[in-house]
C-alpha atoms as a PDB file:
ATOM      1  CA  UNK A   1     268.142   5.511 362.578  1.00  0.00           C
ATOM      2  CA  UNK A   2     266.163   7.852 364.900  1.00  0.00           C
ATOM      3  CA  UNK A   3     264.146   9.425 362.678  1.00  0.00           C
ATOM      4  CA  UNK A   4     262.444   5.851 361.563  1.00  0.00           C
ATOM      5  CA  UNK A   5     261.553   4.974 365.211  1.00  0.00           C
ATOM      6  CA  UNK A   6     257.983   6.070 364.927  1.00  0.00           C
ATOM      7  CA  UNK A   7     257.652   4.235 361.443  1.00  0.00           C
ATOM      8  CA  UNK A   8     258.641   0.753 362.700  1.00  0.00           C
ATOM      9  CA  UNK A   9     256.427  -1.787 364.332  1.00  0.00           C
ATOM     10  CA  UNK A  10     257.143  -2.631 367.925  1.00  0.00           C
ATOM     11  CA  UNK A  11     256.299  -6.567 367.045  1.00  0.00           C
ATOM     12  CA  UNK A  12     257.519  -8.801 364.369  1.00  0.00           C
ATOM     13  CA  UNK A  13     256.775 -12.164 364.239  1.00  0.00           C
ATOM     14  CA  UNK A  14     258.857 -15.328 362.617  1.00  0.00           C
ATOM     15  CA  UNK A  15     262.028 -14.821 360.991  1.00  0.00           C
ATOM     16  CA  UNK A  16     261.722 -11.472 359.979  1.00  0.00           C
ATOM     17  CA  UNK A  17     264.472  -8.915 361.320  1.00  0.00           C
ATOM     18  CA  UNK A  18     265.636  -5.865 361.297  1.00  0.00           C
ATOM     19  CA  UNK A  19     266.125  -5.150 357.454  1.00  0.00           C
ATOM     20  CA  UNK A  20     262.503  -6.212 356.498  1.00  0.00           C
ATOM     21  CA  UNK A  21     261.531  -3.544 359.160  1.00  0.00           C
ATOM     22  CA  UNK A  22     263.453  -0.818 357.153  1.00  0.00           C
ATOM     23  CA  UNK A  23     262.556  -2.343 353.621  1.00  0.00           C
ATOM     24  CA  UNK A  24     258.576  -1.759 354.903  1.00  0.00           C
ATOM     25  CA  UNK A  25     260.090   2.255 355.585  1.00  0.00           C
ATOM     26  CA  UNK A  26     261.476   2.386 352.291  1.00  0.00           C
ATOM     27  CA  UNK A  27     258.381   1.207 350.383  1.00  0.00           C
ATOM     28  CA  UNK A  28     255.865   3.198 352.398  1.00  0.00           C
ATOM     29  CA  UNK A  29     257.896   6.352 351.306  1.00  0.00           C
ATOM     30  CA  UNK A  30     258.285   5.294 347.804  1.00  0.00           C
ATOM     31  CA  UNK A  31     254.619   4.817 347.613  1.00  0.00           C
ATOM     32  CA  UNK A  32     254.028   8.484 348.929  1.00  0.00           C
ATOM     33  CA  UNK A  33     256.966  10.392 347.108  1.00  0.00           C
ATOM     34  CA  UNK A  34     258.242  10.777 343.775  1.00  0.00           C
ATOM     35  CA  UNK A  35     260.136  13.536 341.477  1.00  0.00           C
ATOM     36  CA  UNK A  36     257.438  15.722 339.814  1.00  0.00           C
ATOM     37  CA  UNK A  37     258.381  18.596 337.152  1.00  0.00           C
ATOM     38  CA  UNK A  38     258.061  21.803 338.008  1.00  0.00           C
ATOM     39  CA  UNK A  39     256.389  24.033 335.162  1.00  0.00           C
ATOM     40  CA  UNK A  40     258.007  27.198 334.234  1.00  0.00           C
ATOM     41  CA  UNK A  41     261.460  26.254 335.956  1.00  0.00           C
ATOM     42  CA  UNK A  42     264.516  23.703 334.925  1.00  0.00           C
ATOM     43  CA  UNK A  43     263.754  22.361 339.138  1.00  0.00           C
ATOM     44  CA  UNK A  44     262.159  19.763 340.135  1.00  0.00           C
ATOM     45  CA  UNK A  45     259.901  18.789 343.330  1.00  0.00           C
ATOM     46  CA  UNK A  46     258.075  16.150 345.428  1.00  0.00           C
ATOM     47  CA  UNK A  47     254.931  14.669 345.073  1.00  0.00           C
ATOM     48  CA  UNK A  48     254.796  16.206 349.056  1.00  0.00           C
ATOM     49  CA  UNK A  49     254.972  19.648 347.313  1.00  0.00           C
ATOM     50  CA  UNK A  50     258.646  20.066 348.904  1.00  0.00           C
ATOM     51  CA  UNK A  51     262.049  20.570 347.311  1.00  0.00           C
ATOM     52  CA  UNK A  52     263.715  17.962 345.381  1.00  0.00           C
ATOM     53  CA  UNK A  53     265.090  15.377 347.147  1.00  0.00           C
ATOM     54  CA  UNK A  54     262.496  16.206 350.109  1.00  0.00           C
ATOM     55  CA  UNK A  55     264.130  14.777 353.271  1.00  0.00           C
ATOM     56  CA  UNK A  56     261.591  11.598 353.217  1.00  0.00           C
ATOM     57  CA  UNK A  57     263.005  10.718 349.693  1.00  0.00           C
ATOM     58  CA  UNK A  58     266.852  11.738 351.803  1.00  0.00           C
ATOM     59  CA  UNK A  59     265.914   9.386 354.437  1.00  0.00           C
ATOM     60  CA  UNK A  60     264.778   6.426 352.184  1.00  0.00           C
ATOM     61  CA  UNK A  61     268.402   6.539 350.174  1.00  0.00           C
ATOM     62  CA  UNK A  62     270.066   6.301 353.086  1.00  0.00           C
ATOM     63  CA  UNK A  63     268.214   3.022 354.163  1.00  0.00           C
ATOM     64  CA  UNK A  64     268.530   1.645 351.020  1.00  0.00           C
ATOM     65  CA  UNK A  65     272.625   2.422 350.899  1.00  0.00           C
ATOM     66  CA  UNK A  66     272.607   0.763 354.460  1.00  0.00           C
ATOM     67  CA  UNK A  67     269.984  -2.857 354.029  1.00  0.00           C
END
């Protein structure tokens, strides 16, 4: 998962592991992204004003299909 390295903190403490780590990802690009019509067209696009699925919204499925 290379391309969630710089989104991960370097210290946990307690129990927590790995998965909570990516769950935090997840949310923080949930809470940034979402589908948004796109007037005119049948399309659709991001909140981030790219293409739907923009490769954020790409990256947090494929966390969620491996936690």
């Amino acid at each position: 998962m290379l391309a969630t390295n710089s989104r991960i903190p370097a210290v946990y403490s307690g129990a927590e592991d790995d998965f909570a780590r990516y769950r935090d990802v997840v949310a923080e690009i949930f809470a940034h992204h979402r589908r948004t019509a796109t007037p005119g067209t049948d399309g659709a696009a991001c909140s981030c004003g790219g293409a739907w699925p923009c490769r954020e919204e790409v990256l947090a499925a494929e966390l969620l299909d491996w936690i």
